[in-house]
Protein backbone atom coordinates (compact mmCIF):
# COMPACT_ATOMS: atom_id res chain seq x y z
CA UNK A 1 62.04 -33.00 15.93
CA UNK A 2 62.99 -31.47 12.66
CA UNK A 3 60.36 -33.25 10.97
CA UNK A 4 57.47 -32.36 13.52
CA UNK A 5 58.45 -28.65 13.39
CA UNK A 6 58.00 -28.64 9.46
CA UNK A 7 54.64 -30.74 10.23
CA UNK A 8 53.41 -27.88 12.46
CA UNK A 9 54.38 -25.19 9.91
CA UNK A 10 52.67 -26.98 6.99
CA UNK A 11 49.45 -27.23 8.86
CA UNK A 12 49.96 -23.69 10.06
CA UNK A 13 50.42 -23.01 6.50
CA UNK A 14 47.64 -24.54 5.34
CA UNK A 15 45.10 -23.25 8.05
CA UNK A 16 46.48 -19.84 6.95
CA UNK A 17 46.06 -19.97 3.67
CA UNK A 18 42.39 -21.52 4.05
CA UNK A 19 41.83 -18.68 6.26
CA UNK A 20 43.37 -16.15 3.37
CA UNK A 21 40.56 -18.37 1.36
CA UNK A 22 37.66 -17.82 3.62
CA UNK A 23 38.37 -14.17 4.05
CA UNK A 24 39.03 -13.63 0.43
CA UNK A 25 35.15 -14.97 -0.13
CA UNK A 26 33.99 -12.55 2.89
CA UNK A 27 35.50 -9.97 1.38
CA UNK A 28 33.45 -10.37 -1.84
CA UNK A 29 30.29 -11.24 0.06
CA UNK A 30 30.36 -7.89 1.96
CA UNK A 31 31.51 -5.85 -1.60
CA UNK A 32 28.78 -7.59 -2.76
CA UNK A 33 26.25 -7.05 -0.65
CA UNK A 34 27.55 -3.31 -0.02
CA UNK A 35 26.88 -2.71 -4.18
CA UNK A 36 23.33 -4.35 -3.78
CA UNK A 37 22.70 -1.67 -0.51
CA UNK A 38 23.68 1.15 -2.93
CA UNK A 39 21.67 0.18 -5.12
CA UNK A 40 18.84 -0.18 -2.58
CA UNK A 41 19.58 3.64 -1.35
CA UNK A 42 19.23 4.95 -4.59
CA UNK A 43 15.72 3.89 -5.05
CA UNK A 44 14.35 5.15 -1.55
CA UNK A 45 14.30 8.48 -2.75
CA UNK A 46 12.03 7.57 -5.88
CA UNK A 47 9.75 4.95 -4.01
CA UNK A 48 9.50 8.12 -1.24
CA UNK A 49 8.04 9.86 -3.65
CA UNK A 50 5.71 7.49 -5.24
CA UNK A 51 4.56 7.12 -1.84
CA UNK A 52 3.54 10.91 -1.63
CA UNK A 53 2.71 11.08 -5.44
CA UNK A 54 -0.34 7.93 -4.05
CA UNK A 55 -1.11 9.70 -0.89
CA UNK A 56 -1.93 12.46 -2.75
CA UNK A 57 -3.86 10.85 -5.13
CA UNK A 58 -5.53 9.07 -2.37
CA UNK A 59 -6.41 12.34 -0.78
CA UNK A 60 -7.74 13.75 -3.86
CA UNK A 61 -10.51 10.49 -4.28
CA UNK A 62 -11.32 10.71 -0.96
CA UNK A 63 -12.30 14.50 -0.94
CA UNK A 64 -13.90 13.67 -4.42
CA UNK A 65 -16.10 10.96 -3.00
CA UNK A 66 -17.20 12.69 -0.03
CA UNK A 67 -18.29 15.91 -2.61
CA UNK A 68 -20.00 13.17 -4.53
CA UNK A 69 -21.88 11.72 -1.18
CA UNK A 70 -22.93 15.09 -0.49
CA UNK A 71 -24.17 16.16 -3.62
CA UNK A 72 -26.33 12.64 -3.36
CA UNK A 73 -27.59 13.27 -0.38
CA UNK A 74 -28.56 17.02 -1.30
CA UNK A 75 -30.43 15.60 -4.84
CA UNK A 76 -31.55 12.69 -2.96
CA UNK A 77 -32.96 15.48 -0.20
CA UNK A 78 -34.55 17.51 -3.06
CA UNK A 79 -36.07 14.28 -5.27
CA UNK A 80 -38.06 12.85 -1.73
CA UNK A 81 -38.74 17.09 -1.26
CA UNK A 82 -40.37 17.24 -4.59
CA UNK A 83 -42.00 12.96 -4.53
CA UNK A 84 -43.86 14.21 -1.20
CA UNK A 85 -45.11 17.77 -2.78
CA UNK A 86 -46.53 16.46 -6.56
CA UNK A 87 -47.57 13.43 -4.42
CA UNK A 88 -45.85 11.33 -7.13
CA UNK A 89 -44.63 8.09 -5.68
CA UNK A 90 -40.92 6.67 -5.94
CA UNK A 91 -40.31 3.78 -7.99
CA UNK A 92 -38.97 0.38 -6.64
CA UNK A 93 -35.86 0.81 -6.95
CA UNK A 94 -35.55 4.18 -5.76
CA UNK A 95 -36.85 3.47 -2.59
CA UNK A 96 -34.66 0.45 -2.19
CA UNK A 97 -31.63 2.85 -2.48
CA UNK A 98 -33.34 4.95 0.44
CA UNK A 99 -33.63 1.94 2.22
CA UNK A 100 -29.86 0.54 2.36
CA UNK A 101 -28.91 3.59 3.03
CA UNK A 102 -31.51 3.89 5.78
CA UNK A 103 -33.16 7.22 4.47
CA UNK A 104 -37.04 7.26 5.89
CA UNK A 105 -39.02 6.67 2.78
CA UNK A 106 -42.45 6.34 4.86
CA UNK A 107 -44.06 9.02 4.57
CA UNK A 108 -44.08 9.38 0.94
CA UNK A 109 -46.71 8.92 -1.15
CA UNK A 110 -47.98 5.21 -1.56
CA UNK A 111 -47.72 3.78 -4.83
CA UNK A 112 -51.18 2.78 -6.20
């Protein structure tokens, strides 16, 4: 009886200290991982901000290219103005760029 009562302690033992063992690693684990989160939290703040820093800079193109697209279409306006008054035709390509972008080109002057 003796003997199985220091049997159960050894094995109690022993499942203790693997448990001491396991917990020791999930201990590091979670200070691990909880240094790797700080880490991560410390950057939000400077990726937030590159974030903005792009949407601006997004912003910015877009308004750019839409004064761009209306300056075109003004110039474009005033070259097809000025074709139909000298009665001077377009060239090729010219009127291909009308054409995609689905500006009427037909009732400029012919080319000879």
């Amino acid at each position: 009886m003796v003997e199985a009562q220091q049997t159960a302690r050894d094995q109690l033992e022993h499942e203790v200290n693997r448990h001491d063992q396991e917990l020791g690693k999930l201990h590091t684990r979670l200070r691990d991982l909880a240094s790797v989160n700080v880490d991560l939290c410390s950057e939000i703040p400077e990726l937030k901000a590159q974030v903005t820093e792009l949407q601006l800079d997004n912003a910015r193109l877009l308004h750019g290219q839409h004064a761009d697209s209306e300056e075109l279409m003004q110039i474009a306006g005033r070259l097809f103005q000025l074709s139909s008054r000298l009665g001077i035709p377009l060239d090729k390509a010219t009127k291909e760029i009308f054409q995609r972008r689905g500006w009427r080109t037909n009732s400029l002057v012919s080319e000879p």
